[in-house]
Protein backbone atom coordinates (compact mmCIF):
# COMPACT_ATOMS: atom_id res chain seq x y z
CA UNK A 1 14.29 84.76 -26.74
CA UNK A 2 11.15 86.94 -25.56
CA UNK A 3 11.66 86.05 -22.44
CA UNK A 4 15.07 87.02 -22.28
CA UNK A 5 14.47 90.37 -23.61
CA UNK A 6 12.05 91.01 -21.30
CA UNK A 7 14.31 90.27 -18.10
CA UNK A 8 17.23 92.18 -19.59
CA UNK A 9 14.82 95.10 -19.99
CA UNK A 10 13.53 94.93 -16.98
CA UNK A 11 17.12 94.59 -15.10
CA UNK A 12 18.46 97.17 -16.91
CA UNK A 13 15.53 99.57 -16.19
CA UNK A 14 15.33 99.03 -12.29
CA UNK A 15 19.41 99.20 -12.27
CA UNK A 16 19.70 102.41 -14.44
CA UNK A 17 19.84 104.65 -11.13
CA UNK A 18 22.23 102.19 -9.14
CA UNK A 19 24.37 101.70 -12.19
CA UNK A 20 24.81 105.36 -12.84
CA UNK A 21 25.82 106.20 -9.21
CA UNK A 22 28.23 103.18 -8.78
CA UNK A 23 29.91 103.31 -12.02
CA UNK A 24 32.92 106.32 -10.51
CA UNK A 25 33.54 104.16 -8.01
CA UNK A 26 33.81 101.46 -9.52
CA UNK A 27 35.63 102.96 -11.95
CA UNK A 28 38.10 104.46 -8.99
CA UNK A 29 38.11 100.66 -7.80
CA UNK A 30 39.28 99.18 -10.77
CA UNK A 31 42.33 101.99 -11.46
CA UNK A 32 42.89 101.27 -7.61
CA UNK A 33 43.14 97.95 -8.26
CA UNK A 34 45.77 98.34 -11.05
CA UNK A 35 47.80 100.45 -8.80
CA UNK A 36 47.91 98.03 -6.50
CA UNK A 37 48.62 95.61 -9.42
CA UNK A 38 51.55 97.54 -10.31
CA UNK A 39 52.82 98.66 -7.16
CA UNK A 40 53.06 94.51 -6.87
CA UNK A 41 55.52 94.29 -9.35
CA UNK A 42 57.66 96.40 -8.50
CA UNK A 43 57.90 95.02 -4.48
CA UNK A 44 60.22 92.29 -3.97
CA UNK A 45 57.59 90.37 -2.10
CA UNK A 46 56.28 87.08 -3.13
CA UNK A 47 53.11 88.98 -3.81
CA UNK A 48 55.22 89.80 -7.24
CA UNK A 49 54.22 86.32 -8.43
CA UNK A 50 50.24 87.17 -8.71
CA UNK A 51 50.79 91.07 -9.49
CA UNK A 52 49.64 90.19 -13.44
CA UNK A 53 46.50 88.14 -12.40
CA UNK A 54 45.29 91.31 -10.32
CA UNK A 55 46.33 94.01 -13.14
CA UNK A 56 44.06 91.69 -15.70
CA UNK A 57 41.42 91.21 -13.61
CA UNK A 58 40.99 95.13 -13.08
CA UNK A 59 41.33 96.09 -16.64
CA UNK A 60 38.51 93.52 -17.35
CA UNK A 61 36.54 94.62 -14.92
CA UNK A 62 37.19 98.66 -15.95
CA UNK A 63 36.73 97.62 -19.68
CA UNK A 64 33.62 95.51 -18.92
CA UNK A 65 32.35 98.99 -17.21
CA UNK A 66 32.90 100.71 -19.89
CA UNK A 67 31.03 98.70 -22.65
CA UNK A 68 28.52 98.62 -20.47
CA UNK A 69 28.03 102.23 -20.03
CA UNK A 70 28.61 102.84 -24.19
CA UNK A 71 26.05 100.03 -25.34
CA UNK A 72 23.58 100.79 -22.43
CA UNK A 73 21.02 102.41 -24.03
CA UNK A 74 21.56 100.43 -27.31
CA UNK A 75 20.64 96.85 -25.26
CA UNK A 76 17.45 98.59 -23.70
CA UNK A 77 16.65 99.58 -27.13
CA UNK A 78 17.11 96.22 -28.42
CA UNK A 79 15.28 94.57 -25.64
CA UNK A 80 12.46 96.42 -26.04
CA UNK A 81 10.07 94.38 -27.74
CA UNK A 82 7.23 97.42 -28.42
CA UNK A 83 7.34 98.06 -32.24
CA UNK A 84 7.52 102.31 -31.46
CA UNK A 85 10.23 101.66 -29.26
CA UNK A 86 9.31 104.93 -27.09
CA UNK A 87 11.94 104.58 -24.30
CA UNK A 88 14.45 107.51 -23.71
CA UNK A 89 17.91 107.43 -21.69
CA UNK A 90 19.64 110.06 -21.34
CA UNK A 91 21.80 110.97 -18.78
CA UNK A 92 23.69 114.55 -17.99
């Protein structure tokens, strides 16, 4: 479990920059996406037929973003095996 802790911590440190620049547009992707999504089901194309497999998968995706971006600092905290737990996120 150490071990684990110490690669989340580590992945979550050296992606804090990366994550915090790509989550808008990945946000904008995923509310694209469920445009798209809906704009499917109202076409009479046979697209119609997958419109609710592409509206799901870009809520997931936008909801997964979001959990991610609440609980971030609480999983760097909990990975953080140091017993003062010194790290500070904050982001403005």
């Amino acid at each position: 479990m150490s071990i684990f802790k110490q690669g989340l911590l580590s992945l979550f440190i050296n992606f804090k920059s990366f994550f915090y620049l790509s989550y808008p547009l990945l946000q904008a992707l995923s509310i694209l996406g469920l445009t798209v999504g809906i704009l499917m089901t109202i076409s009479p194309s046979l697209a119609q037929n997958y419109s609710e497999e592409v509206m799901v998968l870009f809520c997931t995706l936008s909801l997964y973003l979001f959990v991610l971006k609440h609980y971030y600092t609480h999983v760097i905290a909990w990975a953080d095996q140091r017993t003062n737990n010194v790290i500070t996120v904050s982001f403005k």
